[in-house]
PDB file of N, CA and C in Angstrom:
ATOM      1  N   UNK A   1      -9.094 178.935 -37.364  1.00  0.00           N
ATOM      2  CA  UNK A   1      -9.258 180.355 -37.096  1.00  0.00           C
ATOM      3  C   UNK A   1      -7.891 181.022 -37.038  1.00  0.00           C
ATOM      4  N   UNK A   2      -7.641 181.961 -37.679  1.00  0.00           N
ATOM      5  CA  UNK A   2      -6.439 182.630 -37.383  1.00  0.00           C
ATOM      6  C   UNK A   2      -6.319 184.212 -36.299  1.00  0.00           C
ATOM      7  N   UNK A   3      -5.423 184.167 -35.973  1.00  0.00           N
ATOM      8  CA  UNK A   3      -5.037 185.254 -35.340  1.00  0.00           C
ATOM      9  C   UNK A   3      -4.270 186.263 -35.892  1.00  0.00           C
ATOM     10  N   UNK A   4      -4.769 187.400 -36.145  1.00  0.00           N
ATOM     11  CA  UNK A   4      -3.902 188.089 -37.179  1.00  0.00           C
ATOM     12  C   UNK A   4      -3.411 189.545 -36.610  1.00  0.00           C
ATOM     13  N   UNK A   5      -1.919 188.920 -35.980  1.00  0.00           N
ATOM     14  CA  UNK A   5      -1.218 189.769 -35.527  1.00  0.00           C
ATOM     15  C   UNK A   5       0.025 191.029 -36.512  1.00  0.00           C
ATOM     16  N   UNK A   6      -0.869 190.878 -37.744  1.00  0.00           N
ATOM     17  CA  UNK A   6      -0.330 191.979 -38.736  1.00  0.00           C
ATOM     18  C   UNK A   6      -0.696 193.256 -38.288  1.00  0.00           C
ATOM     19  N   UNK A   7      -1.338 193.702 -37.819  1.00  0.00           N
ATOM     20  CA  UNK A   7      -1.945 195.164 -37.861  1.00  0.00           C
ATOM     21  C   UNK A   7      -1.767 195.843 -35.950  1.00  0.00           C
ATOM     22  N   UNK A   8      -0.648 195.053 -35.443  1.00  0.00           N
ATOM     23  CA  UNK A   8      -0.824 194.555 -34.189  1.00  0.00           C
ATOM     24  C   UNK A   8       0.704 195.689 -33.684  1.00  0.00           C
ATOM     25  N   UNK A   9       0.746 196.659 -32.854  1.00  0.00           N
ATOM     26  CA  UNK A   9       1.707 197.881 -32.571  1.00  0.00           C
ATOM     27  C   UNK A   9       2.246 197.447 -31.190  1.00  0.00           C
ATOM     28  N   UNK A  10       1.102 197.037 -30.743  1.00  0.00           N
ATOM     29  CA  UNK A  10       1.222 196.855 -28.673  1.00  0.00           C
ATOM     30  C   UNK A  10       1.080 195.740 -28.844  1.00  0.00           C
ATOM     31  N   UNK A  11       1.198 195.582 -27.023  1.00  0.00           N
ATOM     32  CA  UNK A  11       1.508 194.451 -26.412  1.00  0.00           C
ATOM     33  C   UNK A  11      -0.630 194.339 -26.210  1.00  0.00           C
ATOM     34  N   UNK A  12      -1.038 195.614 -26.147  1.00  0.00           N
ATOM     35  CA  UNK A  12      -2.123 196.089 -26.131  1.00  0.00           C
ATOM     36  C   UNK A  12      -3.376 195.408 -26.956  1.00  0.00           C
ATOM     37  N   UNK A  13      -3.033 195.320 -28.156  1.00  0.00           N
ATOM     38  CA  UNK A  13      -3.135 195.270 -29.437  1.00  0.00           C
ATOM     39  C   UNK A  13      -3.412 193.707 -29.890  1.00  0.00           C
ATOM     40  N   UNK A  14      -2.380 193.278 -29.377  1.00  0.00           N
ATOM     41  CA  UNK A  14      -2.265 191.635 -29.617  1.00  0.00           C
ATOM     42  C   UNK A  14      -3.390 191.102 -28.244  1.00  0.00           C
ATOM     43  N   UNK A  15      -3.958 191.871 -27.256  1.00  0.00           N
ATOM     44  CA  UNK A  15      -4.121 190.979 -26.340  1.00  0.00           C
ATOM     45  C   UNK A  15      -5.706 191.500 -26.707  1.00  0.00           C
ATOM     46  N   UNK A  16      -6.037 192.337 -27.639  1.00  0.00           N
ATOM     47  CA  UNK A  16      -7.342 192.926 -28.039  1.00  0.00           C
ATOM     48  C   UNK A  16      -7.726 191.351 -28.975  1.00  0.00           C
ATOM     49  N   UNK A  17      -6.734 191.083 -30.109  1.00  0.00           N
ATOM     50  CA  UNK A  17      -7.026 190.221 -30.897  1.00  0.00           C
ATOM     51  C   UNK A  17      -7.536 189.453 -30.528  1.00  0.00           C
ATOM     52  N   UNK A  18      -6.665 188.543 -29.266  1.00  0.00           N
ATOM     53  CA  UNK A  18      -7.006 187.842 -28.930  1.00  0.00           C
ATOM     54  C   UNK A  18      -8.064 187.191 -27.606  1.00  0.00           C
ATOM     55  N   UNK A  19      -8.494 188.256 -27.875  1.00  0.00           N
ATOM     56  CA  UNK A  19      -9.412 188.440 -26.306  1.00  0.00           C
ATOM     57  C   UNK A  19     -10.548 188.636 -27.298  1.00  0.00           C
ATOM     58  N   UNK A  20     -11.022 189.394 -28.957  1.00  0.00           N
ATOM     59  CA  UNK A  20     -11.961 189.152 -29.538  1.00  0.00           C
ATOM     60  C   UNK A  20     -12.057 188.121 -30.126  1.00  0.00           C
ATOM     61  N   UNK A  21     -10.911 187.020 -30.474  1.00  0.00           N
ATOM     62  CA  UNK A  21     -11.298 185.486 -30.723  1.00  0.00           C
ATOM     63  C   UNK A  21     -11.930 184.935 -29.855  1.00  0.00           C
ATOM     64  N   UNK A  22     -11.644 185.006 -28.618  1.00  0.00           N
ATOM     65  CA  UNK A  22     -12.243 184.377 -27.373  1.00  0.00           C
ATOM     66  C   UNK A  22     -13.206 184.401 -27.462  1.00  0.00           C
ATOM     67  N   UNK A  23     -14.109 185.525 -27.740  1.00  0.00           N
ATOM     68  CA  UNK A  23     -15.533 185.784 -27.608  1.00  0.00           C
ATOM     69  C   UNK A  23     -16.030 185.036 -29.196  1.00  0.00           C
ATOM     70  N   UNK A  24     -15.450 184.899 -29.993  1.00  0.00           N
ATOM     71  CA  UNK A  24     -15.929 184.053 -31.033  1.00  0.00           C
ATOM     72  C   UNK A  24     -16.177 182.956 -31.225  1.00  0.00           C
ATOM     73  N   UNK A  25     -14.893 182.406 -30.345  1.00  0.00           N
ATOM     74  CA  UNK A  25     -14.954 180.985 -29.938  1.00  0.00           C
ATOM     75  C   UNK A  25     -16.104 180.312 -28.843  1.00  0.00           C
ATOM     76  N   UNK A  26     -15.967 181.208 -27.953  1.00  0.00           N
ATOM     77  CA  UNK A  26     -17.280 181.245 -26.844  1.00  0.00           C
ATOM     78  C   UNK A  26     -18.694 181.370 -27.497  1.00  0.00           C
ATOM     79  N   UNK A  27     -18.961 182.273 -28.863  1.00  0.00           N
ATOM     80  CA  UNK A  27     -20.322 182.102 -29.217  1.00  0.00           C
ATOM     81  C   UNK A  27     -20.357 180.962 -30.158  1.00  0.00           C
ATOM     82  N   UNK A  28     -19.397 180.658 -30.634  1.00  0.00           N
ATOM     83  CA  UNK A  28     -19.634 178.875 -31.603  1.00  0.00           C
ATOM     84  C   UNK A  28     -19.439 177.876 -30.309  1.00  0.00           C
ATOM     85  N   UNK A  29     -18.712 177.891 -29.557  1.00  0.00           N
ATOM     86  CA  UNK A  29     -19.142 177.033 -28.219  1.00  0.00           C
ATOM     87  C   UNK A  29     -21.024 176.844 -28.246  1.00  0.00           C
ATOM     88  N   UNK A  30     -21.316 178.314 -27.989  1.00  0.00           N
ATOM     89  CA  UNK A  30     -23.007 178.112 -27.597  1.00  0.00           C
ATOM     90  C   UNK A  30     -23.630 177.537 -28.648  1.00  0.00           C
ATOM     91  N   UNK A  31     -23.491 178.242 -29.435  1.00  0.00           N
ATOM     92  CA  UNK A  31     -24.570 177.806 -30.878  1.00  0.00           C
ATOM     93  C   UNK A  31     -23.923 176.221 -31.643  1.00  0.00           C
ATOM     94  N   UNK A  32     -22.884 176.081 -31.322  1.00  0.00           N
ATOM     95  CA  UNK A  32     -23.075 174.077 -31.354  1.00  0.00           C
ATOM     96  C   UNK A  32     -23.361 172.865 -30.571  1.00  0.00           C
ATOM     97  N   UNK A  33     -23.243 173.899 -29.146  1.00  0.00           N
ATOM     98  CA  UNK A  33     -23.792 173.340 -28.071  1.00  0.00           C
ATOM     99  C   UNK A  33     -22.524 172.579 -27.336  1.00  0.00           C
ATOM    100  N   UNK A  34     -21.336 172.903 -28.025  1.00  0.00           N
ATOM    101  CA  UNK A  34     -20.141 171.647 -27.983  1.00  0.00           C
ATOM    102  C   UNK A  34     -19.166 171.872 -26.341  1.00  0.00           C
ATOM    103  N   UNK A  35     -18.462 171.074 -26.146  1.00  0.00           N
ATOM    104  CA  UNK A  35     -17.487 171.491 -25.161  1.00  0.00           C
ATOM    105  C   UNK A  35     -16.622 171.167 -25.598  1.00  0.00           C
ATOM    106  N   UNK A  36     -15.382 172.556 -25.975  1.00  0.00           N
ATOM    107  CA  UNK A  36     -14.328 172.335 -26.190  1.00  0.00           C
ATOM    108  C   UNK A  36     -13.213 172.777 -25.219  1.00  0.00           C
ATOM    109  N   UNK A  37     -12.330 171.839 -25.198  1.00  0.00           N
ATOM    110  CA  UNK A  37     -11.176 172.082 -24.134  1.00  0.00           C
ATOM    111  C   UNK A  37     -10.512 173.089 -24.741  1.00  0.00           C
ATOM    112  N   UNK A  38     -10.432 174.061 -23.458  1.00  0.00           N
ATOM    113  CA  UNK A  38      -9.664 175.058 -23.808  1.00  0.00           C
ATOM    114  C   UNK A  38      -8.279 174.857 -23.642  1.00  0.00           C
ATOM    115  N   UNK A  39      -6.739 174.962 -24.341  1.00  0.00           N
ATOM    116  CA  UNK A  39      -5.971 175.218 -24.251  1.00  0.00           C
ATOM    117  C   UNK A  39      -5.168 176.278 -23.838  1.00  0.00           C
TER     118      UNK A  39
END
């Protein structure tokens, strides 16, 4: 999965990105049923 801090102005911005991966990662968590260690 990448994080794509091209389009990224703020400190704001970058923490949007990555706060909507989270939630992506969290719904393939559910729907594989898996536990992955979070780093």
């Amino acid at each position: 999965m990448n994080l794509d801090f091209s389009k990224c102005k703020t400190k704001e911005d970058v923490e949007k990105v990555i706060d909507d991966h989270k939630k992506e990662l969290n719904l393939l968590k559910k729907i594989r049923g898996i536990d992955i260690n979070e780093s």
